[in-house]
PDB file of N, CA and C in Angstrom:
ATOM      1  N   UNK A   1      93.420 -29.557 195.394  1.00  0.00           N
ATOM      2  CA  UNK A   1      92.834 -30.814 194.949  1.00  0.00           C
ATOM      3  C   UNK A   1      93.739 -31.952 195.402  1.00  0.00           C
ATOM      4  N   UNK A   2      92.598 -33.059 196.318  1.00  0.00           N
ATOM      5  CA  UNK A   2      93.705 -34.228 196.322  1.00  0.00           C
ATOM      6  C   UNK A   2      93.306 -35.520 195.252  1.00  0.00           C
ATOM      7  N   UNK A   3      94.593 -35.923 194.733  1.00  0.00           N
ATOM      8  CA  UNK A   3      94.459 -37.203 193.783  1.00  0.00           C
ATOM      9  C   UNK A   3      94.353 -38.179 194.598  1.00  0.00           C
ATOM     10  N   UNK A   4      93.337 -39.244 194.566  1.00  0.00           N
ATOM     11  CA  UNK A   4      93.980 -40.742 194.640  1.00  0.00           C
ATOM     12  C   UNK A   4      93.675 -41.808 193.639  1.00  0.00           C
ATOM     13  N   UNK A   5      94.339 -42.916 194.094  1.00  0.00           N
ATOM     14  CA  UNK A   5      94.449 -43.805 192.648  1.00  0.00           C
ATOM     15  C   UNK A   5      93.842 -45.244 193.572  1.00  0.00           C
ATOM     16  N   UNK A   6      93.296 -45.874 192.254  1.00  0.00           N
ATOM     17  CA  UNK A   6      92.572 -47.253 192.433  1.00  0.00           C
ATOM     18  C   UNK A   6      92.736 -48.260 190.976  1.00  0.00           C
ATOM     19  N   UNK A   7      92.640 -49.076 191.195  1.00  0.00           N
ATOM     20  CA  UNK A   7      93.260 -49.839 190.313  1.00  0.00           C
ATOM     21  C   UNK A   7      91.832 -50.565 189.523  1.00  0.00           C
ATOM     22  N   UNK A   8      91.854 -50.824 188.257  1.00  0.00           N
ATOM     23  CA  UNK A   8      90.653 -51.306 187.686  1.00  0.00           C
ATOM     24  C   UNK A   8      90.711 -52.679 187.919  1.00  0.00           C
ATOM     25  N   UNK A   9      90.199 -53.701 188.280  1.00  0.00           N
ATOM     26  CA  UNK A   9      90.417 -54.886 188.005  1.00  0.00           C
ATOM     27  C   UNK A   9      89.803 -55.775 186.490  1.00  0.00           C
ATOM     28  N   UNK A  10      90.286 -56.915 186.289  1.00  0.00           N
ATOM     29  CA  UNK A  10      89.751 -57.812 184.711  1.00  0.00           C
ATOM     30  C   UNK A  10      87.984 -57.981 185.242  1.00  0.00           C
ATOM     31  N   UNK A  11      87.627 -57.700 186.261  1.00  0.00           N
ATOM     32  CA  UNK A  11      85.879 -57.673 186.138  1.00  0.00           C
ATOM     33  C   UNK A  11      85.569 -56.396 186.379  1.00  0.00           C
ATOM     34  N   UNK A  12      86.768 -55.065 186.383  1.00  0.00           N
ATOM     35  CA  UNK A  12      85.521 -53.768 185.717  1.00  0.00           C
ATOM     36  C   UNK A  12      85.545 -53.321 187.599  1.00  0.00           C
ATOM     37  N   UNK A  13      86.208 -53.286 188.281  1.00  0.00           N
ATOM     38  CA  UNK A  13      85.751 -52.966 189.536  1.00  0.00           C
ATOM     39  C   UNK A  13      86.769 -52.603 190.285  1.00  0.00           C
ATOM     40  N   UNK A  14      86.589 -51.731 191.130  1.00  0.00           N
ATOM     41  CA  UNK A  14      87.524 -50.809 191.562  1.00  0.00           C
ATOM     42  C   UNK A  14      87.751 -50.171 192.874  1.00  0.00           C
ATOM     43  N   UNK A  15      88.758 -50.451 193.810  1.00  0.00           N
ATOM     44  CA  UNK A  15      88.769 -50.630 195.099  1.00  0.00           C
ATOM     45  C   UNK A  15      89.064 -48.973 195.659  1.00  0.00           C
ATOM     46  N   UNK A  16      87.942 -48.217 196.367  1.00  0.00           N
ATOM     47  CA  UNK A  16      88.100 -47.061 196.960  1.00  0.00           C
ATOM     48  C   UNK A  16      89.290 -46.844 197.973  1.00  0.00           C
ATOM     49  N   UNK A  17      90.228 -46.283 197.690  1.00  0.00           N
ATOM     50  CA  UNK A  17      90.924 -46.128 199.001  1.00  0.00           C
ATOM     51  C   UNK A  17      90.615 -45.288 200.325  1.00  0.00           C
ATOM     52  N   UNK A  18      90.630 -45.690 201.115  1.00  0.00           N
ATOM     53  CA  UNK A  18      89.748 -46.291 202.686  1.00  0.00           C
ATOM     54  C   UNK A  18      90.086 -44.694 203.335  1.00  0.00           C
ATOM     55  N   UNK A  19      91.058 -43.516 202.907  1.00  0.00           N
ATOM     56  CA  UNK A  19      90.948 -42.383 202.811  1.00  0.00           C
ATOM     57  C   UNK A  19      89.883 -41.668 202.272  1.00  0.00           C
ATOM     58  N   UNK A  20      89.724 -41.803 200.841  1.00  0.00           N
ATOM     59  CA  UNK A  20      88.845 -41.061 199.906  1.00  0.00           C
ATOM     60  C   UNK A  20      87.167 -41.688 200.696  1.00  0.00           C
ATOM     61  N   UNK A  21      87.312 -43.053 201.061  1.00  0.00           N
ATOM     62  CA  UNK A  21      85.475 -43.038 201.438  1.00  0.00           C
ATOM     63  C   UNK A  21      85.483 -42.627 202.906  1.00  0.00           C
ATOM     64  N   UNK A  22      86.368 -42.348 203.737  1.00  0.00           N
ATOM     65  CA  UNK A  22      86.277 -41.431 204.887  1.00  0.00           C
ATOM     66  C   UNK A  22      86.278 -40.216 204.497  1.00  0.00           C
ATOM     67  N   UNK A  23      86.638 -39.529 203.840  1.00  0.00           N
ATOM     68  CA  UNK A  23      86.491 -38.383 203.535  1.00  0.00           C
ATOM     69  C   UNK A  23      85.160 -37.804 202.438  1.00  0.00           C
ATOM     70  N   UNK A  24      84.776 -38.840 201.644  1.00  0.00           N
ATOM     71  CA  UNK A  24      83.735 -38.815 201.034  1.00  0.00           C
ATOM     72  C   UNK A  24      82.761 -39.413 201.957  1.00  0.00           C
ATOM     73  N   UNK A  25      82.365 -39.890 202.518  1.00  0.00           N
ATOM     74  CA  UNK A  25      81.339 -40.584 203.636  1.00  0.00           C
ATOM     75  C   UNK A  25      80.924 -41.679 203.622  1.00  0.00           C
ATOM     76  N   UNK A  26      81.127 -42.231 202.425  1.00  0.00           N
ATOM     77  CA  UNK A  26      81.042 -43.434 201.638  1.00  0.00           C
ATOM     78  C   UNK A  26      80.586 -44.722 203.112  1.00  0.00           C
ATOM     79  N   UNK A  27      79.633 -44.968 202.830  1.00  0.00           N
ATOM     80  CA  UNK A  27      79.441 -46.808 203.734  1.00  0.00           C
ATOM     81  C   UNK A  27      79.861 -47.969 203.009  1.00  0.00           C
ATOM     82  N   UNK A  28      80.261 -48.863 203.707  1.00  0.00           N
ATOM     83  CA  UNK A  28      80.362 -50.449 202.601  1.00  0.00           C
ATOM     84  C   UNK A  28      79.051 -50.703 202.504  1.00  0.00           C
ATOM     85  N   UNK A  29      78.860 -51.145 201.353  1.00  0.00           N
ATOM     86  CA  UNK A  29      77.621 -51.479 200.321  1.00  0.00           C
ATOM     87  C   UNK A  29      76.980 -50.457 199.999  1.00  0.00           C
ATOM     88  N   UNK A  30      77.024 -49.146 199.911  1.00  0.00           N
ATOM     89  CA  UNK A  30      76.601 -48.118 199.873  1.00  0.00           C
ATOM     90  C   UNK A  30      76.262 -48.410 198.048  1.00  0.00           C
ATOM     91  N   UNK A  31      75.651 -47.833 197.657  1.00  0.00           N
ATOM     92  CA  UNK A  31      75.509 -47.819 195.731  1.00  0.00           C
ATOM     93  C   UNK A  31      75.749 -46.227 195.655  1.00  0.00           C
ATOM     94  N   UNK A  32      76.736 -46.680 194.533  1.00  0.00           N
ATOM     95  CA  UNK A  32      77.262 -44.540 194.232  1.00  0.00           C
ATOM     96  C   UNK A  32      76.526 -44.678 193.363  1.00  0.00           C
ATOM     97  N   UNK A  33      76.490 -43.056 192.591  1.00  0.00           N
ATOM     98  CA  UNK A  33      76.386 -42.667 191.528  1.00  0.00           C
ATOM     99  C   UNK A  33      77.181 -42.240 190.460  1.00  0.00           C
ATOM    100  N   UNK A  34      77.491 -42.605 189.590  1.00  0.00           N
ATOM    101  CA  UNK A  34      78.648 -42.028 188.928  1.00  0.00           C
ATOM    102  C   UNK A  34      78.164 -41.005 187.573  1.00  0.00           C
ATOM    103  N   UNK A  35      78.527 -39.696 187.543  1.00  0.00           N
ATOM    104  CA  UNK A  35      77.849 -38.713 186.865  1.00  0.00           C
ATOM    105  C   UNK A  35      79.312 -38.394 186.010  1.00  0.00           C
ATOM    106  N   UNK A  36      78.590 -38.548 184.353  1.00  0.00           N
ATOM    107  CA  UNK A  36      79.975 -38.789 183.591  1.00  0.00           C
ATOM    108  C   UNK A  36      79.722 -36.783 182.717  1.00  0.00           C
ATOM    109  N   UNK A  37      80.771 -35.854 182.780  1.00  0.00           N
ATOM    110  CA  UNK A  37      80.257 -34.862 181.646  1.00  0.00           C
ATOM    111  C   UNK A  37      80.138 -35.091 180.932  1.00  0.00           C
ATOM    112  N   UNK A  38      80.145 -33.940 180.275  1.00  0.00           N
ATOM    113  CA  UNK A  38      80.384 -34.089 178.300  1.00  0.00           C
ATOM    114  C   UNK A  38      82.133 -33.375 178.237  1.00  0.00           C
ATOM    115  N   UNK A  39      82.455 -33.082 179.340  1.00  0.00           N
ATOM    116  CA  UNK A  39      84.221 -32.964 178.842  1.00  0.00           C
ATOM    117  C   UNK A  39      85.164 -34.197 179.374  1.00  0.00           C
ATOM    118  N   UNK A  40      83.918 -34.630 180.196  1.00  0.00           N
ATOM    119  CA  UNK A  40      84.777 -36.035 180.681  1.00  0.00           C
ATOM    120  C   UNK A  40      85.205 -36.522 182.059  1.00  0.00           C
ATOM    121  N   UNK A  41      84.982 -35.586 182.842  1.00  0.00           N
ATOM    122  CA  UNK A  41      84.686 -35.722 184.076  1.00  0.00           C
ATOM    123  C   UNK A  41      83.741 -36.144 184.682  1.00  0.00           C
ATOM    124  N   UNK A  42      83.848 -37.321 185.804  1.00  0.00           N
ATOM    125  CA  UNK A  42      83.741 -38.136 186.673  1.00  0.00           C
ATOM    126  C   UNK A  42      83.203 -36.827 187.781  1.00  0.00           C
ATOM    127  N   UNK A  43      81.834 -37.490 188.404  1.00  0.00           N
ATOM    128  CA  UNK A  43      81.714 -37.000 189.752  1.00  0.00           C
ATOM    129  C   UNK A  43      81.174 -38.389 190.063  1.00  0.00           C
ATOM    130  N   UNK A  44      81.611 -38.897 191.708  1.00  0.00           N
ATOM    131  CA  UNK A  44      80.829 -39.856 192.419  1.00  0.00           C
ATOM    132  C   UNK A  44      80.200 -39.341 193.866  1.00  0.00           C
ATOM    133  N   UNK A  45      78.396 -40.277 193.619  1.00  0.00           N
ATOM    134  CA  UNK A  45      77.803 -39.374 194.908  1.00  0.00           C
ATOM    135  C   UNK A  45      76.761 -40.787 195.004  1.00  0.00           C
ATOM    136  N   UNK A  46      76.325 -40.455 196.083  1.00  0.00           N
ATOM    137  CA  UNK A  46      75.625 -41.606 196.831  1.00  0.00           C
ATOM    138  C   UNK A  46      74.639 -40.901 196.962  1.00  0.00           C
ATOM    139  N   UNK A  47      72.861 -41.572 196.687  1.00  0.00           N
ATOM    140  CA  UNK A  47      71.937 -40.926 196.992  1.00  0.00           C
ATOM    141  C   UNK A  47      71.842 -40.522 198.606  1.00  0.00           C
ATOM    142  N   UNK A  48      72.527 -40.777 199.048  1.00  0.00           N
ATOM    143  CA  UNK A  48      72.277 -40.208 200.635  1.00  0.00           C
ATOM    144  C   UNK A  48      72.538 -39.386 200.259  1.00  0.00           C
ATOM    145  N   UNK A  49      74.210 -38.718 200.047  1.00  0.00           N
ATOM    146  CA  UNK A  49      74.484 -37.443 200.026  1.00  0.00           C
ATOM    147  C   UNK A  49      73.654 -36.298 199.182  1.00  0.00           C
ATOM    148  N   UNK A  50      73.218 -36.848 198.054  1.00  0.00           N
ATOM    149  CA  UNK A  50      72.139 -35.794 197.268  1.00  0.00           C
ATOM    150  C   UNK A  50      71.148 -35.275 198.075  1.00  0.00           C
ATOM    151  N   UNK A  51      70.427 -36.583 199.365  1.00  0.00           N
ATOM    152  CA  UNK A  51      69.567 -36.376 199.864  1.00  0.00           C
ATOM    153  C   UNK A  51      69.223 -35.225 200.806  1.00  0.00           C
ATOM    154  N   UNK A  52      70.785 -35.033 201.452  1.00  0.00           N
ATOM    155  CA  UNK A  52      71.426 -34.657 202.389  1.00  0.00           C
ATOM    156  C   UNK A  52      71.470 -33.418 202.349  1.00  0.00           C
ATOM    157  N   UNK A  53      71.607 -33.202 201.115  1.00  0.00           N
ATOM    158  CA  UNK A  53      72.218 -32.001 200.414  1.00  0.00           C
ATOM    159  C   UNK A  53      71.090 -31.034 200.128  1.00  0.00           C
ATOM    160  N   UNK A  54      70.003 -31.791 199.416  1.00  0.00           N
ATOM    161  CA  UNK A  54      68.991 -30.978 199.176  1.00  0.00           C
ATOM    162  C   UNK A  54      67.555 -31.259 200.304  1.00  0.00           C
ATOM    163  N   UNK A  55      68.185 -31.810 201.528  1.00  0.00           N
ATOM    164  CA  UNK A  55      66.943 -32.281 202.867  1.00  0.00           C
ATOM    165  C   UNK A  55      66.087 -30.732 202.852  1.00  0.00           C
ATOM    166  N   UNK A  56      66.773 -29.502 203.025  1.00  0.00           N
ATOM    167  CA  UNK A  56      66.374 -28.591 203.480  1.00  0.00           C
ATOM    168  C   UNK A  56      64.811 -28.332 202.283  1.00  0.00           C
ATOM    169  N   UNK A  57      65.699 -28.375 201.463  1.00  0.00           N
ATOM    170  CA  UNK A  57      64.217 -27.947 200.258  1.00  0.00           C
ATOM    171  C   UNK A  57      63.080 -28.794 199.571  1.00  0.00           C
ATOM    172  N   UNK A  58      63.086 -30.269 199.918  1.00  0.00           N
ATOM    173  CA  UNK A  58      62.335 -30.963 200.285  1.00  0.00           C
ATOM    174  C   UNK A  58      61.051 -30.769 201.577  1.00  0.00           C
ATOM    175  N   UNK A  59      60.150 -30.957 200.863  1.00  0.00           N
ATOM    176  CA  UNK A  59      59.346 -31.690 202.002  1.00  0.00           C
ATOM    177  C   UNK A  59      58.253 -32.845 201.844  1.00  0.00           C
ATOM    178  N   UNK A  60      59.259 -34.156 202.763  1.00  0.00           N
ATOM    179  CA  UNK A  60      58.453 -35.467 202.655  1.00  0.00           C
ATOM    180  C   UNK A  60      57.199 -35.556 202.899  1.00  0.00           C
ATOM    181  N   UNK A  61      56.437 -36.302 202.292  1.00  0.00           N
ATOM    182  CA  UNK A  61      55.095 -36.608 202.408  1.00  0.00           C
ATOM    183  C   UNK A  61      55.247 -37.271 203.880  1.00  0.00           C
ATOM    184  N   UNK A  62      53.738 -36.874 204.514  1.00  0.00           N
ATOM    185  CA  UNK A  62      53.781 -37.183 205.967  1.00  0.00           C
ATOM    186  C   UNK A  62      53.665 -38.821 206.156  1.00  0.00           C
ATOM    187  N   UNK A  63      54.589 -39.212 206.716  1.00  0.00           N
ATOM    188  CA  UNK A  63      54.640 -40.467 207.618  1.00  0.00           C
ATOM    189  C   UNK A  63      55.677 -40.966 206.675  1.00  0.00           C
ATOM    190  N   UNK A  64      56.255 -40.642 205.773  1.00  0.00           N
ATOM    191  CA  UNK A  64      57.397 -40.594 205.049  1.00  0.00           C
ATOM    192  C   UNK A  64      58.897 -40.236 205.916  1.00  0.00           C
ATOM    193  N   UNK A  65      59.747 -41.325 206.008  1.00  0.00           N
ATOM    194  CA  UNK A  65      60.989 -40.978 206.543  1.00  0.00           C
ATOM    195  C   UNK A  65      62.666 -40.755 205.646  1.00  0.00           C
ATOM    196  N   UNK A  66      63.284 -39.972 205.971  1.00  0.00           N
ATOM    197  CA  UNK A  66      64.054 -40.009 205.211  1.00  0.00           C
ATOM    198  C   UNK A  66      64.937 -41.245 204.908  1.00  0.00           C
ATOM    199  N   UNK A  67      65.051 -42.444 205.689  1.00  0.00           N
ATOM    200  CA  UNK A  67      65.431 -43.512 205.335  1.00  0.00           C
ATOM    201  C   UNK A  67      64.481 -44.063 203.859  1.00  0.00           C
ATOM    202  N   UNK A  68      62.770 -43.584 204.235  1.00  0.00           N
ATOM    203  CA  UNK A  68      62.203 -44.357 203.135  1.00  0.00           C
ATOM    204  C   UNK A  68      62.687 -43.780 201.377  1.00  0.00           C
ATOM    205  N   UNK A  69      63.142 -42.384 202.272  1.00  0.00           N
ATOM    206  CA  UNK A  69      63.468 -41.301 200.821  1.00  0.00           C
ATOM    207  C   UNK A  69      64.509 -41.967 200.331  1.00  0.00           C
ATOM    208  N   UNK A  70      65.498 -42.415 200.950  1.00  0.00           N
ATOM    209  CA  UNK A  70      66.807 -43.177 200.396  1.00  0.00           C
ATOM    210  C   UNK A  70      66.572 -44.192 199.833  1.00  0.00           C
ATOM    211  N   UNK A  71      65.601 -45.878 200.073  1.00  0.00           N
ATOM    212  CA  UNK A  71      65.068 -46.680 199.440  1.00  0.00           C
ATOM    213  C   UNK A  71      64.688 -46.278 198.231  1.00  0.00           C
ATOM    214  N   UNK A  72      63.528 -45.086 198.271  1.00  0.00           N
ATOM    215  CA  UNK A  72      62.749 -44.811 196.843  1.00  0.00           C
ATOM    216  C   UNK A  72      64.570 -44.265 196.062  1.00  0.00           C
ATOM    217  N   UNK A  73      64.958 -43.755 196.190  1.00  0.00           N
ATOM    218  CA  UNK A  73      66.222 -42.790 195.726  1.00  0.00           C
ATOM    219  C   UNK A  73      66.718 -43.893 194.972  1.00  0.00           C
ATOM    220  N   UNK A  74      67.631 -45.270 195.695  1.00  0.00           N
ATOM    221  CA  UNK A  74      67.779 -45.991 195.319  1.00  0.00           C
ATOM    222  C   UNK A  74      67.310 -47.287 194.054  1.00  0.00           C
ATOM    223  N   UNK A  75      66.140 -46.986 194.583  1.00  0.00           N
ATOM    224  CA  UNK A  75      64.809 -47.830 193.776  1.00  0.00           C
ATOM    225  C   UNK A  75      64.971 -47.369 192.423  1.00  0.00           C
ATOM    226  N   UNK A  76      64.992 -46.024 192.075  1.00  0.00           N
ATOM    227  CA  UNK A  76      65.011 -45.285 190.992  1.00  0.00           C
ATOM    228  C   UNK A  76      66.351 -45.222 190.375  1.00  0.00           C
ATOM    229  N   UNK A  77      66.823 -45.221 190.918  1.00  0.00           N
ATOM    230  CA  UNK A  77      68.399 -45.279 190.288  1.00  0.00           C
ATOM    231  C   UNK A  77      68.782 -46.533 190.007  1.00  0.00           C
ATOM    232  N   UNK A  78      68.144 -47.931 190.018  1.00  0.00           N
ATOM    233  CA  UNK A  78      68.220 -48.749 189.494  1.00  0.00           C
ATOM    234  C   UNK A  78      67.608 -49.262 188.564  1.00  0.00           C
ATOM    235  N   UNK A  79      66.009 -48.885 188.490  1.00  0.00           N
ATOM    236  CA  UNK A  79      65.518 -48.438 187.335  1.00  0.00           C
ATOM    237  C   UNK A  79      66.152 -47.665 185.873  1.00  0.00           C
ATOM    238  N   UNK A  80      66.597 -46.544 186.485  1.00  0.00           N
ATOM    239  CA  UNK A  80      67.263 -45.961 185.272  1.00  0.00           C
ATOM    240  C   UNK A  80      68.491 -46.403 185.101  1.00  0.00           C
ATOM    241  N   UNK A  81      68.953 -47.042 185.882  1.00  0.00           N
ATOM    242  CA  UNK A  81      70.404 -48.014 184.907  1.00  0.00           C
ATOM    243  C   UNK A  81      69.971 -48.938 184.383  1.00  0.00           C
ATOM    244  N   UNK A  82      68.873 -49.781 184.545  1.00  0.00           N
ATOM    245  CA  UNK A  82      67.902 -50.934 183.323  1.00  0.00           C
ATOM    246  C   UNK A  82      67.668 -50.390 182.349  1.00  0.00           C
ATOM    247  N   UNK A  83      67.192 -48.995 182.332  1.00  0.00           N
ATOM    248  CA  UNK A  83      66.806 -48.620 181.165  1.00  0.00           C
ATOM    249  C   UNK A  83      67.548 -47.892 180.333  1.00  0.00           C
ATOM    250  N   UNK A  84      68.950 -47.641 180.826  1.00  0.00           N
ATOM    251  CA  UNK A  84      69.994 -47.196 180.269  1.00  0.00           C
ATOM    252  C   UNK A  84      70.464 -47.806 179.157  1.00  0.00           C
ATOM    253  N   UNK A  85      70.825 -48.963 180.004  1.00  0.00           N
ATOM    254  CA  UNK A  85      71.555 -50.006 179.301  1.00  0.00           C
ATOM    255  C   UNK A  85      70.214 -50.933 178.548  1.00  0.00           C
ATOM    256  N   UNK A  86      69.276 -50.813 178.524  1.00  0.00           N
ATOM    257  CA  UNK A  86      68.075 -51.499 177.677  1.00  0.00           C
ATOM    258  C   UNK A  86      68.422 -50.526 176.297  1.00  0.00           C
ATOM    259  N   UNK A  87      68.734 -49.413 176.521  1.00  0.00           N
ATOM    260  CA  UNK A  87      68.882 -48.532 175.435  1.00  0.00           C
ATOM    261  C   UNK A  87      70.189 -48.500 174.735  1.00  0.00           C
ATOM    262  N   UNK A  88      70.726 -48.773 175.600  1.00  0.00           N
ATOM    263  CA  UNK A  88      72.240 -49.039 174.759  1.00  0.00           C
ATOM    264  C   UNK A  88      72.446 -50.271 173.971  1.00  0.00           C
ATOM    265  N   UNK A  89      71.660 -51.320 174.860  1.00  0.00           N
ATOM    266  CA  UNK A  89      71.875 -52.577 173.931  1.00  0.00           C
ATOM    267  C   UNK A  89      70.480 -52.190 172.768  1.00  0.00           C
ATOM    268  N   UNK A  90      69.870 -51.211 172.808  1.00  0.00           N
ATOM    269  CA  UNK A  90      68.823 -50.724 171.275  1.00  0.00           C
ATOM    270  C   UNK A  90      67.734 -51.842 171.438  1.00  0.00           C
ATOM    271  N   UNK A  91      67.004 -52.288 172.718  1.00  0.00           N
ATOM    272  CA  UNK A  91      66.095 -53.373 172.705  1.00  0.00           C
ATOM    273  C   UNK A  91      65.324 -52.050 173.250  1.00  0.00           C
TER     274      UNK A  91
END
């Protein structure tokens, strides 16, 4: 296992070191995912890579591209952080 470290800043945000997103695949502006357990562990993944991951066992609707699969991917994952946090603030 390799460690690396990033520093939180006073607005909550946190600078990848330029190793870890070459090695993770990471793009600038890319939107991760951050998947929290229940023991407390952190995984971060980018809907590409999910996409990527599970391309084989998929199959897109025709005239459907996997770029459009990444939009919708995205689309949805911003959805459910509205409604996350709609739920957390109990509205």
């Amino acid at each position: 296992m390799v460690t690396y470290y990033a520093k939180l800043t006073s607005k909550g945000q946190l600078t990848l070191p330029a190793e870890l997103r070459r090695r993770m695949g990471f793009a600038i502006g890319e939107t991760l995912a951050f998947d929290l357990a229940e023991d407390g562990h952190l995984a971060v993944r980018s809907p590409r890579q999910v996409l990527e991951a599970n391309f084989g066992t998929w199959s897109l609707p025709e005239g459907m591209t996997v770029h459009d699969a990444i939009r919708i991917a995205r689309e949805e994952m911003q959805e459910e952080a509205v409604e996350r946090y709609l739920r957390a603030m109990e509205w």
